[in-house]
Protein backbone atom coordinates (compact mmCIF):
# COMPACT_ATOMS: atom_id res chain seq x y z
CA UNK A 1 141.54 -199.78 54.03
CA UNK A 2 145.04 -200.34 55.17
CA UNK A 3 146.30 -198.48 58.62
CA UNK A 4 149.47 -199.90 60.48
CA UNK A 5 149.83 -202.58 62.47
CA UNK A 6 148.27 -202.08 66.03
CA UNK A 7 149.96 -202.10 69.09
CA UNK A 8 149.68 -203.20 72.31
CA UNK A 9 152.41 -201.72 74.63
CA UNK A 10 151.30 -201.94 78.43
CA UNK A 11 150.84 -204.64 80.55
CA UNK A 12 147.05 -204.66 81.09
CA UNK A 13 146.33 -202.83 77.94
CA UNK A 14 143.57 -203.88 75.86
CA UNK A 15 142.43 -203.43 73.04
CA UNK A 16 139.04 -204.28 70.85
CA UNK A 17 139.53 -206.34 67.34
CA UNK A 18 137.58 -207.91 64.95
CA UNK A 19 140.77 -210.66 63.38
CA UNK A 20 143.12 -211.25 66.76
CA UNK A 21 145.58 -213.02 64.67
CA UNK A 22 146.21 -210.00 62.42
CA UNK A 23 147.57 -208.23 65.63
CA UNK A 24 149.16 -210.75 67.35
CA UNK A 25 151.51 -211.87 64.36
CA UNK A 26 153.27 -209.16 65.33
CA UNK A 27 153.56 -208.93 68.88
CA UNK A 28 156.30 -210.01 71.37
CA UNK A 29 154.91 -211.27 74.73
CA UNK A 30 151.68 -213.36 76.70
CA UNK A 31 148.35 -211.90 76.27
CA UNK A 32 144.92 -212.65 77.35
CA UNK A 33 142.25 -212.99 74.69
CA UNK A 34 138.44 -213.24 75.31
CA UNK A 35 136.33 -214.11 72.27
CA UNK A 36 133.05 -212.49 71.88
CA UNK A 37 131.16 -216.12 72.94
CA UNK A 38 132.96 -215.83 76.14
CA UNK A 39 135.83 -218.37 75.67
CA UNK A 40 139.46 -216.73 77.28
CA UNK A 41 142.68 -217.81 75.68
CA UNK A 42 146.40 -217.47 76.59
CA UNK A 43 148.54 -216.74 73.85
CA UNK A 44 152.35 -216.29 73.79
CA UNK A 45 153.40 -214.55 71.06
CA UNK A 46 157.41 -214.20 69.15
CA UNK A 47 157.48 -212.35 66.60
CA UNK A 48 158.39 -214.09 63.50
CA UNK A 49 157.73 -217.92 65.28
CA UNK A 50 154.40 -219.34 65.33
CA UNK A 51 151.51 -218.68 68.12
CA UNK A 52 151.16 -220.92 70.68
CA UNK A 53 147.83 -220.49 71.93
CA UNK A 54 145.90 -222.79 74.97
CA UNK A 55 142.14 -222.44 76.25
CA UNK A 56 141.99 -220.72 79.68
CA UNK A 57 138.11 -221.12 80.14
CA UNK A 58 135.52 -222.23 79.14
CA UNK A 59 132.73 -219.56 77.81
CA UNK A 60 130.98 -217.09 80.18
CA UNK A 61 127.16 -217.00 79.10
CA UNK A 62 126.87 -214.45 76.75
CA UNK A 63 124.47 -213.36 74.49
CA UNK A 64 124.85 -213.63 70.92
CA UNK A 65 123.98 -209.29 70.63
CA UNK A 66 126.45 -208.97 72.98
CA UNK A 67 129.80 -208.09 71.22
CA UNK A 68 131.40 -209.34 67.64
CA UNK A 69 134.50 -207.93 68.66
CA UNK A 70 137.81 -210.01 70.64
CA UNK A 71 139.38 -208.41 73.45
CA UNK A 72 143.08 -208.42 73.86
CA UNK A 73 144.27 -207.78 77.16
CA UNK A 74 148.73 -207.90 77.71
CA UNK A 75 149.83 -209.83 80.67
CA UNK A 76 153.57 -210.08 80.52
CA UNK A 77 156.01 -208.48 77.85
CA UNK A 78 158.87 -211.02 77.72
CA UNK A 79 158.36 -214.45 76.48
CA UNK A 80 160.42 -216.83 78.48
């Protein structure tokens, strides 16, 4: 098991993750995060402060076979 911690360096970078909150504990910055039912959050991350995280939209039909994983997408690097 194990690995290091993933990272996601460029604006509009994304990545595919089973557990977003294991990546984004460590991150600096505002990313974009679609679950796989369909539902986008913003997230604003500090490293070492808590997550603040708000409900963008509501969930695109999707079916259940679909996906299991969350997409991560970057949008800005500094938090402000």
């Amino acid at each position: 098991m194990g690995g290091g911690a993933q990272m996601i360096e460029m604006v509009n970078g994304t990545v595919e993750v089973l557990n977003p909150a294991e990546i984004l504990r460590n991150q600096d910055g505002v990313f974009e995060v679609t679950s796989p039912y369909g539902h986008v959050f913003r997230v604003t991350c500090r490293r070492g402060a808590k997550m603040s995280v708000r409900e963008i939209s509501e969930p695109q039909r999707v079916s259940a076979a679909e996906s299991v994983t969350w997409r991560i997408k970057r949008v800005a690097t500094a938090v402000a």
